[in-house]
PDB file of N, CA and C in Angstrom:
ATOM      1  N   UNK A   1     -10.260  -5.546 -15.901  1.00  0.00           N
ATOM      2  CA  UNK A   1     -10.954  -4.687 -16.825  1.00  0.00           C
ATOM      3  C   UNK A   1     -11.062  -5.412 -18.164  1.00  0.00           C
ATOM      4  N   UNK A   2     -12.097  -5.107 -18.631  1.00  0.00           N
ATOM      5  CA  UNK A   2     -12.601  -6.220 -19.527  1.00  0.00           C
ATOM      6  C   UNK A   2     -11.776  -5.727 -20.925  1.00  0.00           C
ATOM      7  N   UNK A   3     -11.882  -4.485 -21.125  1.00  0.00           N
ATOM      8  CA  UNK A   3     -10.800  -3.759 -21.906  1.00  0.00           C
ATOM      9  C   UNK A   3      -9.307  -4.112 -22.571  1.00  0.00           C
ATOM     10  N   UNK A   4      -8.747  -4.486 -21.311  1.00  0.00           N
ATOM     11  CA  UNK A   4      -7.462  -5.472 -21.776  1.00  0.00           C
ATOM     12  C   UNK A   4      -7.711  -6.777 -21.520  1.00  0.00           C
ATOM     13  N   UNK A   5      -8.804  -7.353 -21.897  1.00  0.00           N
ATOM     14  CA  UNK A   5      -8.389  -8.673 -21.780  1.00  0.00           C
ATOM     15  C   UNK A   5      -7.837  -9.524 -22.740  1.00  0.00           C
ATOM     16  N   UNK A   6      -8.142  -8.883 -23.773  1.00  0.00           N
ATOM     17  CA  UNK A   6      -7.771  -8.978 -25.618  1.00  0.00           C
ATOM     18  C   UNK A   6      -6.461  -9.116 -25.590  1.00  0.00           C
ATOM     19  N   UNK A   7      -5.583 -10.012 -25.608  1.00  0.00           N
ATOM     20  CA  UNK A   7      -3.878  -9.821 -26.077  1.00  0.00           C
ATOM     21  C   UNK A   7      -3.637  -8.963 -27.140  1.00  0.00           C
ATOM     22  N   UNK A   8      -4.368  -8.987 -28.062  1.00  0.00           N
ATOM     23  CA  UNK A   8      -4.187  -7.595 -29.283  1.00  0.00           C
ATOM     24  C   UNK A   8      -4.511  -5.995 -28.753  1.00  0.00           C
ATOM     25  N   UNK A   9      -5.444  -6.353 -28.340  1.00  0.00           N
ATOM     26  CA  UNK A   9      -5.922  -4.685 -27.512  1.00  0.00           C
ATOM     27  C   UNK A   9      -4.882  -4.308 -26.539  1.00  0.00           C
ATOM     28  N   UNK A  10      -4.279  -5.311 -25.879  1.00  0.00           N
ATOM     29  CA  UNK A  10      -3.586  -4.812 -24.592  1.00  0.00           C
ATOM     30  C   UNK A  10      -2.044  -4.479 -25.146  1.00  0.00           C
ATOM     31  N   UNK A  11      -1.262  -5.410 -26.023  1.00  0.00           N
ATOM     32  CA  UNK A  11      -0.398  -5.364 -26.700  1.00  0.00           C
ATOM     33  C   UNK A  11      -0.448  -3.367 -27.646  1.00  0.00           C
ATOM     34  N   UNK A  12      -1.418  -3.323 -28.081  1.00  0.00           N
ATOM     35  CA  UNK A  12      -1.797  -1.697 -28.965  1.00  0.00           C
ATOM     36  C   UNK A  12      -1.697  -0.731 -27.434  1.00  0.00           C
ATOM     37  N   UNK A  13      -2.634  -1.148 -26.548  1.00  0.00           N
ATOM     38  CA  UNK A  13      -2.393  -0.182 -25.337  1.00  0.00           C
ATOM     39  C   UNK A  13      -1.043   0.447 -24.307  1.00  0.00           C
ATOM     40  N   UNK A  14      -0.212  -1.313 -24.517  1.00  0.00           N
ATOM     41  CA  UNK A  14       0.987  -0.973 -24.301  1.00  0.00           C
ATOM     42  C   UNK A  14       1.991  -0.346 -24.879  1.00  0.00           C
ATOM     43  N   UNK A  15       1.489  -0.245 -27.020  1.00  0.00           N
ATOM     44  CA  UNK A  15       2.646   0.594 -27.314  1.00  0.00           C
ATOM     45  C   UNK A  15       2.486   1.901 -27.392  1.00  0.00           C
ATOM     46  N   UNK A  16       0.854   2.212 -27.163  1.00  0.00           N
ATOM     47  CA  UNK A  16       0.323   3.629 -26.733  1.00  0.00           C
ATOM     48  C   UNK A  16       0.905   4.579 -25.698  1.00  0.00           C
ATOM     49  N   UNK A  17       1.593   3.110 -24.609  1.00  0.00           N
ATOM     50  CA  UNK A  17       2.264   3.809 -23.213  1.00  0.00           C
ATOM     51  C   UNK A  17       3.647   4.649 -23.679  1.00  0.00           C
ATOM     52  N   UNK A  18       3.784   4.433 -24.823  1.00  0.00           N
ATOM     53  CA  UNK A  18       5.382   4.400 -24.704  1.00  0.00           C
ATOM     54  C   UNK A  18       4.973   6.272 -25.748  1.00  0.00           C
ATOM     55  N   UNK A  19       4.368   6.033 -26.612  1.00  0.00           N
ATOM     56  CA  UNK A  19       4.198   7.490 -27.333  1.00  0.00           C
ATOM     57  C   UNK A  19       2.883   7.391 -28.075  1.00  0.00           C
ATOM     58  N   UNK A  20       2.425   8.459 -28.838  1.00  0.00           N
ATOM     59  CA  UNK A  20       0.973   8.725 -29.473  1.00  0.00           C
ATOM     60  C   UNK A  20       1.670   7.590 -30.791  1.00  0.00           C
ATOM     61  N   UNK A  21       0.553   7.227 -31.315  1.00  0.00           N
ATOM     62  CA  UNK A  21       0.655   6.689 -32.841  1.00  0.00           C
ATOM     63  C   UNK A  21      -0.725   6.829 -33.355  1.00  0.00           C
ATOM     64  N   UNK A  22      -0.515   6.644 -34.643  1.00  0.00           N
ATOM     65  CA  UNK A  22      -1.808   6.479 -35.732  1.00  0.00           C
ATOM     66  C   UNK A  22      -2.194   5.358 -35.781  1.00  0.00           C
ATOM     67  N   UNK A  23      -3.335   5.277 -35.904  1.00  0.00           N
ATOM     68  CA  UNK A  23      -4.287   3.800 -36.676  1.00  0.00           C
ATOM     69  C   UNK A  23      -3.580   3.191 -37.597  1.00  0.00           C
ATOM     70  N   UNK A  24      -2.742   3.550 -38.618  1.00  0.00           N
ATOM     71  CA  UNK A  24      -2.116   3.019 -39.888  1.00  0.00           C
ATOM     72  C   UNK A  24      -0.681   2.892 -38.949  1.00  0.00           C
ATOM     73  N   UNK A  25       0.114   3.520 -38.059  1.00  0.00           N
ATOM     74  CA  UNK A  25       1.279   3.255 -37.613  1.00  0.00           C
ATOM     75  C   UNK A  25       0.809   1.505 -36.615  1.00  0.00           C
ATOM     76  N   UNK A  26       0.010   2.190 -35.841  1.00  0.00           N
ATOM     77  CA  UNK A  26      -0.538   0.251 -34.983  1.00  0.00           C
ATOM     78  C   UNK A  26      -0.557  -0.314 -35.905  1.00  0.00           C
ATOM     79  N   UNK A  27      -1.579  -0.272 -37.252  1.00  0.00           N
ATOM     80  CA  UNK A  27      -1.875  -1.765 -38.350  1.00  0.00           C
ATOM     81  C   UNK A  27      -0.443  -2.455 -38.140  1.00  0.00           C
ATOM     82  N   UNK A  28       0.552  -1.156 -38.623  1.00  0.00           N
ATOM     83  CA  UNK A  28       1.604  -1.903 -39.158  1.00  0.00           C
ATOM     84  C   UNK A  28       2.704  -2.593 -38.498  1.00  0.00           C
ATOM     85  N   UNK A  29       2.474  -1.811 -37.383  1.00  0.00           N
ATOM     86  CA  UNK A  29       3.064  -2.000 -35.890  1.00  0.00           C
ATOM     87  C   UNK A  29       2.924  -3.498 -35.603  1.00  0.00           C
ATOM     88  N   UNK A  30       1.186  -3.958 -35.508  1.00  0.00           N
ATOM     89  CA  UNK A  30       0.815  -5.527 -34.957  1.00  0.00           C
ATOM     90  C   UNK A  30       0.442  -6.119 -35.877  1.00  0.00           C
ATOM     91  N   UNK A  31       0.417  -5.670 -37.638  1.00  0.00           N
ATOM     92  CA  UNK A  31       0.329  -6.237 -38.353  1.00  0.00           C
ATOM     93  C   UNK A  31      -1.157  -7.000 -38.281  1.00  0.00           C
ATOM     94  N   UNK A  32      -2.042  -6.149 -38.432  1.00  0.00           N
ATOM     95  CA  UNK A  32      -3.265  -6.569 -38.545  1.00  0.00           C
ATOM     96  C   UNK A  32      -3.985  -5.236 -39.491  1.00  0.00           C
ATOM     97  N   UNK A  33      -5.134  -5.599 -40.049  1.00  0.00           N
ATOM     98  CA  UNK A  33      -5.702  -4.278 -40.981  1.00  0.00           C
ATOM     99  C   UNK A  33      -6.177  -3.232 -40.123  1.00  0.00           C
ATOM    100  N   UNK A  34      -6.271  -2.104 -40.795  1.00  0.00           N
ATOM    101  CA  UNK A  34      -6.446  -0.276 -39.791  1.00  0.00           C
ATOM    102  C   UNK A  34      -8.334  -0.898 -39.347  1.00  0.00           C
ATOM    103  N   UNK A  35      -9.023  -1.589 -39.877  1.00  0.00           N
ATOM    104  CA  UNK A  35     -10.435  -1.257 -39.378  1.00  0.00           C
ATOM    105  C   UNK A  35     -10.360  -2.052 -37.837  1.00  0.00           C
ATOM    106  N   UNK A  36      -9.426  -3.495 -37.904  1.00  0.00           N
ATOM    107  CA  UNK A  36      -9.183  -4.222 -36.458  1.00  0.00           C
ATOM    108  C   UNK A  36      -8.779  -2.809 -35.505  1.00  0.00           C
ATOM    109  N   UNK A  37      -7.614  -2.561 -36.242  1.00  0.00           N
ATOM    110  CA  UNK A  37      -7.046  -1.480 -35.117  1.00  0.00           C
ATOM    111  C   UNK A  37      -8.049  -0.470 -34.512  1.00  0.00           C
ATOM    112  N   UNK A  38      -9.201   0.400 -35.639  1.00  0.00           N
ATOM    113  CA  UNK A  38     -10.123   1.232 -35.350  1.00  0.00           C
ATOM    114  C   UNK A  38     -11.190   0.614 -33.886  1.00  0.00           C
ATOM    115  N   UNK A  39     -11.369  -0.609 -34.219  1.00  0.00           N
ATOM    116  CA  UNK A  39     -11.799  -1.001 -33.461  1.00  0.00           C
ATOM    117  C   UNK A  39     -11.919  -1.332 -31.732  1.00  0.00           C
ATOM    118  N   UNK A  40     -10.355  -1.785 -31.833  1.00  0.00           N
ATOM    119  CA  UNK A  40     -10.261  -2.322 -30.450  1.00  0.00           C
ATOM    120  C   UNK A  40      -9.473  -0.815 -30.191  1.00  0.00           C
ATOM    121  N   UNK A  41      -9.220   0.316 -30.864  1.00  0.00           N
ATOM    122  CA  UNK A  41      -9.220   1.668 -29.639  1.00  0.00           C
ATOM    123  C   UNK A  41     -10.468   1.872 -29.358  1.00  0.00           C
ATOM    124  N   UNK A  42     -11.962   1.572 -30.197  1.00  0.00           N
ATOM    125  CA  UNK A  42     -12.803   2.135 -29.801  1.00  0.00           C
ATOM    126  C   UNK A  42     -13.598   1.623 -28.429  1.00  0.00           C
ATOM    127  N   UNK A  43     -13.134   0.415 -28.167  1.00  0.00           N
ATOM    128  CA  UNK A  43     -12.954  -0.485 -26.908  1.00  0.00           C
ATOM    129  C   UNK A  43     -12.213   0.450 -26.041  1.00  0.00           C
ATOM    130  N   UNK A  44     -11.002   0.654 -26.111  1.00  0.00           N
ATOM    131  CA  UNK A  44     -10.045   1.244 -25.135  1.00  0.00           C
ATOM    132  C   UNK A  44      -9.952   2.851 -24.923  1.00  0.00           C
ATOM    133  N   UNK A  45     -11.567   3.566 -25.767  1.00  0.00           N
ATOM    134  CA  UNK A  45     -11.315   5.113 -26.246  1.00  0.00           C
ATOM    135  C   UNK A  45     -12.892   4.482 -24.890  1.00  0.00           C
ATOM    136  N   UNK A  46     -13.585   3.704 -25.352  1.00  0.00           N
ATOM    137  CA  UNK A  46     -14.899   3.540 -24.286  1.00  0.00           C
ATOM    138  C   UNK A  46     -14.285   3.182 -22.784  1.00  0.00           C
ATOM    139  N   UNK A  47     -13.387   2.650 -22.527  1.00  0.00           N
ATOM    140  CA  UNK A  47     -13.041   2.432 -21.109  1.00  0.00           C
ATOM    141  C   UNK A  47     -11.603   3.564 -20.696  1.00  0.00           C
ATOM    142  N   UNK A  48     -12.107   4.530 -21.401  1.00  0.00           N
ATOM    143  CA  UNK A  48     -10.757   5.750 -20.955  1.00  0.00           C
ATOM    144  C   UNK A  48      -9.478   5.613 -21.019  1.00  0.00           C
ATOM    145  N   UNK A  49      -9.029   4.379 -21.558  1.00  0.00           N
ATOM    146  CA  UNK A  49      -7.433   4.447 -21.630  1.00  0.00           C
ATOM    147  C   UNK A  49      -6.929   4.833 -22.421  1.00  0.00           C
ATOM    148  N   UNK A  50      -7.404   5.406 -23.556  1.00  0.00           N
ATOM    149  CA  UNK A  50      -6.701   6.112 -24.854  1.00  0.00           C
ATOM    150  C   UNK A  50      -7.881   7.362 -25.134  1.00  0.00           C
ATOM    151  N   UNK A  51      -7.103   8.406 -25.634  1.00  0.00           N
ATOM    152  CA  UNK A  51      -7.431   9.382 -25.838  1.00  0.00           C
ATOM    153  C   UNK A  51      -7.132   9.531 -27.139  1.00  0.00           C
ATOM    154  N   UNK A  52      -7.243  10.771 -27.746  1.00  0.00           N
ATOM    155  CA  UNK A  52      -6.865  10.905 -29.311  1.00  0.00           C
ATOM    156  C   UNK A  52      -6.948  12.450 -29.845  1.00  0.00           C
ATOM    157  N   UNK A  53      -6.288  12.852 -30.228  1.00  0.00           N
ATOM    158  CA  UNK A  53      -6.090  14.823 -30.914  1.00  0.00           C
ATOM    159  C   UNK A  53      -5.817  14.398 -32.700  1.00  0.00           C
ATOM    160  N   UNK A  54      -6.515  15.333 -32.757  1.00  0.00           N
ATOM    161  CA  UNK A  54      -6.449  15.640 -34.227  1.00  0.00           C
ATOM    162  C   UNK A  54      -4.998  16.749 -34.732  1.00  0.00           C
ATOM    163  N   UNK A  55      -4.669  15.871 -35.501  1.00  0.00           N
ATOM    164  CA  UNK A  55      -3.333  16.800 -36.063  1.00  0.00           C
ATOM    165  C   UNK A  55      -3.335  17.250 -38.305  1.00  0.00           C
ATOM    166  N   UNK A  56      -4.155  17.876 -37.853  1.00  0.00           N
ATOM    167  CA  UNK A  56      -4.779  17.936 -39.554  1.00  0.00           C
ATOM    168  C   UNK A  56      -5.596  17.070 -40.164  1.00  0.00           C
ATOM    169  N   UNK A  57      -5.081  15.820 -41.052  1.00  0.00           N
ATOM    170  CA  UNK A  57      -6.424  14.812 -41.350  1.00  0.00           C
ATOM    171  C   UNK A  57      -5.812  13.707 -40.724  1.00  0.00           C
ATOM    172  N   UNK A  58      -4.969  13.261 -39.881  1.00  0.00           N
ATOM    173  CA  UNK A  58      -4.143  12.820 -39.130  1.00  0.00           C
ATOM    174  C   UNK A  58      -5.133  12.510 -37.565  1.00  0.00           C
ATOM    175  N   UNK A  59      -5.163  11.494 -36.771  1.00  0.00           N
ATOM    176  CA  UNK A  59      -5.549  11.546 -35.785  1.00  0.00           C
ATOM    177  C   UNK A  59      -4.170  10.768 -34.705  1.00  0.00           C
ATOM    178  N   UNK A  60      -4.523  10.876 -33.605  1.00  0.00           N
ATOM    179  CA  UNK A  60      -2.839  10.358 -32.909  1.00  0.00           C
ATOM    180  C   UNK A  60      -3.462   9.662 -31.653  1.00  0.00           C
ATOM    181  N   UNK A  61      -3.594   8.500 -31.139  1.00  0.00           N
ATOM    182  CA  UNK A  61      -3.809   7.650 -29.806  1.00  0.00           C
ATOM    183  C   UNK A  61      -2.887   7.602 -29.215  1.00  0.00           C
ATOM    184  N   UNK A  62      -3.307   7.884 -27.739  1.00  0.00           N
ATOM    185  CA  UNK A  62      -2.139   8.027 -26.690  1.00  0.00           C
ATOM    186  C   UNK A  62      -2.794   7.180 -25.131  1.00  0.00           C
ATOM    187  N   UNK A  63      -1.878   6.720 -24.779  1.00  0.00           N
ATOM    188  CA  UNK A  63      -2.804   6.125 -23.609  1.00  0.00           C
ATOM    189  C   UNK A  63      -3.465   7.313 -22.702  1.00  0.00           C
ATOM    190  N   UNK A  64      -4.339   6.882 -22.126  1.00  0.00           N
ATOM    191  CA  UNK A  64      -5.162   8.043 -21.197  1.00  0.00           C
ATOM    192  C   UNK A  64      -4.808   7.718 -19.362  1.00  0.00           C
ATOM    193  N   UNK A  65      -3.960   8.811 -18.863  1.00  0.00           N
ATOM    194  CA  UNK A  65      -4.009   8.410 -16.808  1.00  0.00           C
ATOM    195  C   UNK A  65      -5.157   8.414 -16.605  1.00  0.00           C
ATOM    196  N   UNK A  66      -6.641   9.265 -16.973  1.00  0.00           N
ATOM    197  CA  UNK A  66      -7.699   8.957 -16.696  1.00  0.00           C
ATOM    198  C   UNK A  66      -8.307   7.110 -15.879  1.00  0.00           C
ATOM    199  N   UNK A  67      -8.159   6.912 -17.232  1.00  0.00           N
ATOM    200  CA  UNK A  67      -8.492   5.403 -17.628  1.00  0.00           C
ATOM    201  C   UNK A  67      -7.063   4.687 -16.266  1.00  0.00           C
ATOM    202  N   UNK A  68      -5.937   4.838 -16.925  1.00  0.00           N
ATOM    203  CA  UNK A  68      -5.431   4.337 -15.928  1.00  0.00           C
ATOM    204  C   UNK A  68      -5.184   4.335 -14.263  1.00  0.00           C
ATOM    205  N   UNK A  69      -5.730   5.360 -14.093  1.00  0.00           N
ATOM    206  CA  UNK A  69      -6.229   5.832 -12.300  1.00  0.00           C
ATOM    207  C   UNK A  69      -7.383   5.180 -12.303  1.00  0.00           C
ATOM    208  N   UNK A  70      -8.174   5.015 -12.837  1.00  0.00           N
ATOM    209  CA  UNK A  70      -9.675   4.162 -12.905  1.00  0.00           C
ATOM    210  C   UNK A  70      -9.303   2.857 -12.487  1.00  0.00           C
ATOM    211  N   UNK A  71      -8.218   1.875 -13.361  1.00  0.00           N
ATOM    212  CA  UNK A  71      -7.512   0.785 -13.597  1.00  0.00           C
ATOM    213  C   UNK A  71      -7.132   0.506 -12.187  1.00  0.00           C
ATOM    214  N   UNK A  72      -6.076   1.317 -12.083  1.00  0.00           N
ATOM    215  CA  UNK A  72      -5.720   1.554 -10.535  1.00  0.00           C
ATOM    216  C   UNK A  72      -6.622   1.106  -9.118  1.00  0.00           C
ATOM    217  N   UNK A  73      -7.769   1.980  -9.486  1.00  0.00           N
ATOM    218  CA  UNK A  73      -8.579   1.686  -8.008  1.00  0.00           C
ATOM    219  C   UNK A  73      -9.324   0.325  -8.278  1.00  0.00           C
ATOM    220  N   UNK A  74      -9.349   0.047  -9.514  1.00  0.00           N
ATOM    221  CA  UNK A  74      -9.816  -1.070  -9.208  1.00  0.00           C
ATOM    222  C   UNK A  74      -9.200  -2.259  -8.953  1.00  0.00           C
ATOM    223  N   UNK A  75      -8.099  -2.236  -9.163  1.00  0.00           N
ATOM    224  CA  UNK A  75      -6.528  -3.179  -8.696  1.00  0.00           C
ATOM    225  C   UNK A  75      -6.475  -3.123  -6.897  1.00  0.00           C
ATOM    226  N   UNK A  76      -6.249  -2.272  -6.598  1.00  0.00           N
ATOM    227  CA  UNK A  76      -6.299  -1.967  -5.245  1.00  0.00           C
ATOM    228  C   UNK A  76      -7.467  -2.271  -4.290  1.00  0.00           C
ATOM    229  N   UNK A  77      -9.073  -2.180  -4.974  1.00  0.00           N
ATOM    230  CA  UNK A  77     -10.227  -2.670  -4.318  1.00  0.00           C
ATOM    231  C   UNK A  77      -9.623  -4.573  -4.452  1.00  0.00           C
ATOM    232  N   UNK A  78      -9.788  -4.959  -5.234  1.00  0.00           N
ATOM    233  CA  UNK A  78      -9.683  -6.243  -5.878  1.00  0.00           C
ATOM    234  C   UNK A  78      -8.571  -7.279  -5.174  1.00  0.00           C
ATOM    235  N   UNK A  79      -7.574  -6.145  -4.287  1.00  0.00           N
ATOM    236  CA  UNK A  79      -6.235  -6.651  -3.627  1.00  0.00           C
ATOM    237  C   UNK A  79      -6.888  -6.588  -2.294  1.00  0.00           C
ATOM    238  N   UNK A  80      -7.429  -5.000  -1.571  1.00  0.00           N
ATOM    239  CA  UNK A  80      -7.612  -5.202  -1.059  1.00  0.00           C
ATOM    240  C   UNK A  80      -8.889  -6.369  -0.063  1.00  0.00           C
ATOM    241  N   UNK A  81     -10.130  -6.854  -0.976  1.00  0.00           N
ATOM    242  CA  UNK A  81     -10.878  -7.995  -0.863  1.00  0.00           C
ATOM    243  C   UNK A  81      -9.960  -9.400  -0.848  1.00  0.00           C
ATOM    244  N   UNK A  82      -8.798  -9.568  -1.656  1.00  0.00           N
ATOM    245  CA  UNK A  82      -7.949 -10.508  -1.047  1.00  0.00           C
ATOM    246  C   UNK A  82      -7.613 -10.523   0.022  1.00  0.00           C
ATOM    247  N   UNK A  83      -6.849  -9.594   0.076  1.00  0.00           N
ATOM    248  CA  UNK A  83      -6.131  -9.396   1.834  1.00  0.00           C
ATOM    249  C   UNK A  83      -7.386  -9.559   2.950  1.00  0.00           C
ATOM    250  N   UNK A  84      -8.481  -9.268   2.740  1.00  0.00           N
ATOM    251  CA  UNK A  84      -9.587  -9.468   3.621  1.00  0.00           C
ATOM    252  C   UNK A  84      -9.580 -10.985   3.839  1.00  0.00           C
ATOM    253  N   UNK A  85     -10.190 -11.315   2.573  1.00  0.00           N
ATOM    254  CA  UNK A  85     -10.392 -12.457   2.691  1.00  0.00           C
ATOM    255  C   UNK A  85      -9.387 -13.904   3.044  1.00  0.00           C
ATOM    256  N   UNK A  86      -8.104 -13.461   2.968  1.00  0.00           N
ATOM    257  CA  UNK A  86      -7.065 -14.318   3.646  1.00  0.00           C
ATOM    258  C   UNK A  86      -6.637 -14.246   5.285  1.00  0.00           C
ATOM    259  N   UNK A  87      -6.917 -12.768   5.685  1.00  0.00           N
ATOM    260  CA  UNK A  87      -7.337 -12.370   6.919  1.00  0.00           C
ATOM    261  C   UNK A  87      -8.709 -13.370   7.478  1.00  0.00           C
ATOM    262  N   UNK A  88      -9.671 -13.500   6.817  1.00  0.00           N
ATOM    263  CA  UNK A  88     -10.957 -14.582   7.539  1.00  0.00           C
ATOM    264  C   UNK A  88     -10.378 -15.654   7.699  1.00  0.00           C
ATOM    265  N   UNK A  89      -9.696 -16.026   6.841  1.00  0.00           N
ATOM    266  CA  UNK A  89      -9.306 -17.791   6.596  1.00  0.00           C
ATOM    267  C   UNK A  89      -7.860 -17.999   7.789  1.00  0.00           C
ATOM    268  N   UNK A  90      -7.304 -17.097   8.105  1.00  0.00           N
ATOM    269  CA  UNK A  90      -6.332 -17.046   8.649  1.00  0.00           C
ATOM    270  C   UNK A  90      -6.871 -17.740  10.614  1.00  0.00           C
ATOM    271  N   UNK A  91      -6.332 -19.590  10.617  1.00  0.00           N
ATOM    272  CA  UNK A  91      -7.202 -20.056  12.071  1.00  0.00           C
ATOM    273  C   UNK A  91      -6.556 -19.167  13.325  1.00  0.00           C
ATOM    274  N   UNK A  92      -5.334 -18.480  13.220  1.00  0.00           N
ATOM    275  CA  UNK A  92      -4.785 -17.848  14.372  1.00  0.00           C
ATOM    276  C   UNK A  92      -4.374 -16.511  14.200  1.00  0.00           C
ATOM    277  N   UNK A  93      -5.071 -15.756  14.049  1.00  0.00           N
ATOM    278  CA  UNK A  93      -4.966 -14.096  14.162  1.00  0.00           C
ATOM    279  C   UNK A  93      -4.381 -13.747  15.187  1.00  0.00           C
ATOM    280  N   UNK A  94      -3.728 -12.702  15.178  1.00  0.00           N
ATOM    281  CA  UNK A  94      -3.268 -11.564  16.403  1.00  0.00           C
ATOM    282  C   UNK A  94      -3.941 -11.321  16.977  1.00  0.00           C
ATOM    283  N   UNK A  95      -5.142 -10.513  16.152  1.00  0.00           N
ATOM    284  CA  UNK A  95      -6.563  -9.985  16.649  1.00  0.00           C
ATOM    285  C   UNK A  95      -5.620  -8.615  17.571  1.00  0.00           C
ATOM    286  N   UNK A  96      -4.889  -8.024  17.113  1.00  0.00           N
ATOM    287  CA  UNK A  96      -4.138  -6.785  17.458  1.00  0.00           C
ATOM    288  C   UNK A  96      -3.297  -6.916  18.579  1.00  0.00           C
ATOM    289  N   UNK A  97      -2.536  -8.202  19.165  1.00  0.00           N
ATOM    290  CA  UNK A  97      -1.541  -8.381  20.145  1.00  0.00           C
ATOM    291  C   UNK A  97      -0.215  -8.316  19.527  1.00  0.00           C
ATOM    292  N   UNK A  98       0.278  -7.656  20.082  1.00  0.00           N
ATOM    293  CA  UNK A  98       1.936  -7.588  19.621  1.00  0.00           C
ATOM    294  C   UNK A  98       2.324  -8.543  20.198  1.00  0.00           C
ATOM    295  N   UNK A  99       3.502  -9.152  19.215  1.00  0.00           N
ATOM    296  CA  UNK A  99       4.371 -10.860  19.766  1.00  0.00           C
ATOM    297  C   UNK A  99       4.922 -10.201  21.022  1.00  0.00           C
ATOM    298  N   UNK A 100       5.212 -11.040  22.043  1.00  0.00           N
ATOM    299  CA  UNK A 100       6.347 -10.590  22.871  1.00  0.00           C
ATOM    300  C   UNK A 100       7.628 -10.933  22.259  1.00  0.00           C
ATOM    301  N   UNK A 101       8.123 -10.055  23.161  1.00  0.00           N
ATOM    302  CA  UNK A 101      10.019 -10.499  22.834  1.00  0.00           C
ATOM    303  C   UNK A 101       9.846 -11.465  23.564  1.00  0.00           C
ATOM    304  N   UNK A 102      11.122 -12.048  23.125  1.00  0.00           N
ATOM    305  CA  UNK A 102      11.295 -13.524  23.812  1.00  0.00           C
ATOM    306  C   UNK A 102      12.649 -13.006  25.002  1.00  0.00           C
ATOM    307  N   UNK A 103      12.642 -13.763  26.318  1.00  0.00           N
ATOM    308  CA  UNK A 103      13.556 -13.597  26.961  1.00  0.00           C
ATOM    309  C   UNK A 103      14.383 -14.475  26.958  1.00  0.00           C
ATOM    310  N   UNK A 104      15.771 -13.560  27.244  1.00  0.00           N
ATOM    311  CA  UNK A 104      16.707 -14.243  27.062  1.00  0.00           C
ATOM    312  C   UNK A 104      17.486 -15.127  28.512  1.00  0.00           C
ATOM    313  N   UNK A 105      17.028 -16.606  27.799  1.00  0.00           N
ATOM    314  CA  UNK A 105      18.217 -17.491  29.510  1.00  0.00           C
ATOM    315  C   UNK A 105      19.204 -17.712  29.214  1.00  0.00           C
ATOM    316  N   UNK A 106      19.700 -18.175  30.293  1.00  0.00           N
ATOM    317  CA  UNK A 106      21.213 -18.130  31.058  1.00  0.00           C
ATOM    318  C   UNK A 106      21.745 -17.256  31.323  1.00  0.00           C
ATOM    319  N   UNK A 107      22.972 -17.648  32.074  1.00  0.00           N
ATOM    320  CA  UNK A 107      23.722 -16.531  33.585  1.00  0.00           C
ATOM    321  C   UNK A 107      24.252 -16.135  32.675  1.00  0.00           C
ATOM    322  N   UNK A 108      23.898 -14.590  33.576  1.00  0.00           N
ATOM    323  CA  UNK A 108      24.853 -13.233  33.509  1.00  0.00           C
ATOM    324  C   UNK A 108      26.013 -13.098  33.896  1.00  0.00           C
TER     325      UNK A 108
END
């Protein structure tokens, strides 16, 4: 997701995971100015991972499960096209035969 690809954006998203904060709590948090910060939530408010409530003139970012169930399926499509594709490349498949057991020699 193109969203976190930013080490600054993803770093703000991760401390979003942990509780809500303000625009002025991140600045100071990653130490960069509040308009950077405004910014790359508005990146991460466009791809659903942060949400935001108004608490008087106060606003509060929180990560969004939305966004992260989104994240999700696309982790899982993306794994599962691996696993496919190591399955093609693979020269000796099962092709659905179970191994045999092996028997066991020598006297009883």
């Amino acid at each position: 997701m193109v969203a976190l690809a930013d080490p600054t954006r993803r770093a703000l998203f991760e401390r979003l995971r942990s509780r809500p904060h303000t625009v002025g709590e991140l600045a100071r948090i990653a130490k960069i100015q509040q308009p950077s910060v405004s910014q790359h939530l508005r990146v991460l408010r466009g791809a659903r991972l942060v949400r935001d409530r108004r608490e008087g003139t106060r606003r509060y970012y929180s990560a969004s499960q939305e966004g992260l169930a989104e994240l999700r399926r696309y982790v899982e499509r993306m794994w599962d096209d691996v696993l496919t594709a190591y399955a093609a490349a693979d020269p000796h498949p099962l092709k659905g035969r179970a191994a045999k057991p092996r028997e066991k020699t020598g006297a009883r």
